[in-house]
Protein backbone atom coordinates (compact mmCIF):
# COMPACT_ATOMS: atom_id res chain seq x y z
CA UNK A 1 0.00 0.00 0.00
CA UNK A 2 1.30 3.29 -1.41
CA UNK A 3 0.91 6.53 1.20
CA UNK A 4 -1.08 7.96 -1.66
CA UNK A 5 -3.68 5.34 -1.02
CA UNK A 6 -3.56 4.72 2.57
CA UNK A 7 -4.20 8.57 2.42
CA UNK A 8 -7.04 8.69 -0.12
CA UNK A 9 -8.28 5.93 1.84
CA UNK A 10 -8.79 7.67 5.11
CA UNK A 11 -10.21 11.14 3.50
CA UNK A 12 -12.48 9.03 1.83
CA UNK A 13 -13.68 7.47 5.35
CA UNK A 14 -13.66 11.68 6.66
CA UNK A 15 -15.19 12.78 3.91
CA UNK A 16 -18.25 9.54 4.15
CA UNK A 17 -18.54 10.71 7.97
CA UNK A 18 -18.70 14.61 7.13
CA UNK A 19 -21.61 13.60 4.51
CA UNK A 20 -23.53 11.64 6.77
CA UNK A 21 -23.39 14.10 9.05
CA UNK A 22 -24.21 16.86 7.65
CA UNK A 23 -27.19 14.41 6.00
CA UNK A 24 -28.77 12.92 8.89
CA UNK A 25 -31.81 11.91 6.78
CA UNK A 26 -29.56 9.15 4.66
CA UNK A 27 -29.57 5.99 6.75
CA UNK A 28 -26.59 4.41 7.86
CA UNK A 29 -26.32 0.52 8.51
CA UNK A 30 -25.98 -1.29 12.48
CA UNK A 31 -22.17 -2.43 11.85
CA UNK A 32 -20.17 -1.97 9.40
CA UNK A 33 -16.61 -3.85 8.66
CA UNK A 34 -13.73 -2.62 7.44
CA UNK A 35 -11.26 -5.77 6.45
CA UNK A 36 -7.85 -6.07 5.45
CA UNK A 37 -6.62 -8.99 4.22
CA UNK A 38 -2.26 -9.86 3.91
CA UNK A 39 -1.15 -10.83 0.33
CA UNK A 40 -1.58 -14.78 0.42
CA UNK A 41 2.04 -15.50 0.99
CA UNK A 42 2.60 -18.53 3.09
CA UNK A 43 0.81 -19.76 6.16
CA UNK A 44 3.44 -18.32 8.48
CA UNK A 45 3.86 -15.33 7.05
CA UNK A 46 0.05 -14.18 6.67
CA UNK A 47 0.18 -14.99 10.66
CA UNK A 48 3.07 -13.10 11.18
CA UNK A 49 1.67 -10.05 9.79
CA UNK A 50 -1.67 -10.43 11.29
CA UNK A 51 0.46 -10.98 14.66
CA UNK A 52 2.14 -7.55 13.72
CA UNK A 53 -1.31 -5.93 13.39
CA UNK A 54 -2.86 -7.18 16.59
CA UNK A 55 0.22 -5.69 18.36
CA UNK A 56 -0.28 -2.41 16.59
CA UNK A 57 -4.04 -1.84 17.20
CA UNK A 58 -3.84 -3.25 20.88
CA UNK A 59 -6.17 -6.95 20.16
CA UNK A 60 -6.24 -10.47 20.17
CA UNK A 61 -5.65 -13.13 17.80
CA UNK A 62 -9.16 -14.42 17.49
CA UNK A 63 -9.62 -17.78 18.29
CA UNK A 64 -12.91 -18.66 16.60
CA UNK A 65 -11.36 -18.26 13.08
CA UNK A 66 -8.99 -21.44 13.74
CA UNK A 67 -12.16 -24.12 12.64
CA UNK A 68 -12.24 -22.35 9.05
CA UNK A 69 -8.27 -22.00 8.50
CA UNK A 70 -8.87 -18.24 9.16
CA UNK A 71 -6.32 -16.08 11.03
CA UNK A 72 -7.61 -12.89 12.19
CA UNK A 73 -7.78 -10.30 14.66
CA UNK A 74 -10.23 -6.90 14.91
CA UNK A 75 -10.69 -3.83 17.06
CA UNK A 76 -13.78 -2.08 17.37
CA UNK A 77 -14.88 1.48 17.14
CA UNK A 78 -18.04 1.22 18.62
CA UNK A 79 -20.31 -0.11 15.79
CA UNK A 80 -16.91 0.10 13.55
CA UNK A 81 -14.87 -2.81 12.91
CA UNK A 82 -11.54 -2.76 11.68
CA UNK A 83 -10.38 -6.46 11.17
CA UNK A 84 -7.37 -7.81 9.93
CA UNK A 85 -7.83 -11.81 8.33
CA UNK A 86 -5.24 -14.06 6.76
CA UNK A 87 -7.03 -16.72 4.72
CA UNK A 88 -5.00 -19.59 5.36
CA UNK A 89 -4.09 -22.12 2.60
CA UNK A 90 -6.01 -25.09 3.54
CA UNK A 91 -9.29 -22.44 3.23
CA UNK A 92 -8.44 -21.27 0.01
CA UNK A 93 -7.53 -24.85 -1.53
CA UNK A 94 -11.51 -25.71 0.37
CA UNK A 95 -12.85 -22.95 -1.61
CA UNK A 96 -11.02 -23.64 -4.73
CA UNK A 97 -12.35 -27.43 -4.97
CA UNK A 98 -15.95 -26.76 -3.59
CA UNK A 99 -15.76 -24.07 -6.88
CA UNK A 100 -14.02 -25.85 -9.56
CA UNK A 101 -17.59 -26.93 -11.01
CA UNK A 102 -19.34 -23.77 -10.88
CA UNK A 103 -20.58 -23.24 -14.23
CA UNK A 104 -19.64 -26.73 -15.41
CA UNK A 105 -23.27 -27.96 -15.03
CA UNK A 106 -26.09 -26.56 -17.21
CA UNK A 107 -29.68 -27.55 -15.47
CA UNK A 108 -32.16 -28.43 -17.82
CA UNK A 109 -35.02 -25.82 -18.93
């Protein structure tokens, strides 16, 4: 990530919260989640920077990730999220074989 984007990023998160604001009549959601996800290097070092990011934002690894070969931690800002996942490789190699049909099988009319 390039300071130029990590910069348009965040005035583009001031400049959301200025408009609802100043809008109160446009709804807003309950939650909302903002992820960030590690380039899919290996195993160890998606956890390693997802370690790195828990350390810099103060949380947790979360635990409830491990069943699904997720690694990932979040802080929240009030109804905010900001949550860091590495998609491990056993999950991706899960979702690459329960995919590697889709659009293989025509249903009849």
């Amino acid at each position: 990530m390039t300071n130029t984007h990590r910069a348009a990023f965040i005035n583009g998160l001031l400049d959301l919260a200025t408009f609802l604001k100043a809008h109160p009549d446009v709804p807003v959601p309950p939650s909302v989640t903002v992820h960030h996800f590690p380039r899919p290097d290996s195993d160890a070092a998606q956890r390693a920077e997802i370690d790195r990011i828990a350390a810099l934002v103060g949380s947790k690894i979360d635990q409830e990730e491990f069943p699904y070969d997720h690694y990932g931690t979040s802080r929240l800002f009030g109804p905010v999220e900001y949550r860091a996942v590495a998609i491990l490789a056993a999950a991706r190699a899960r979702h690459e074989a329960e995919t590697s049909y889709r659009d293989c099988i025509q249903p009849d009319a």
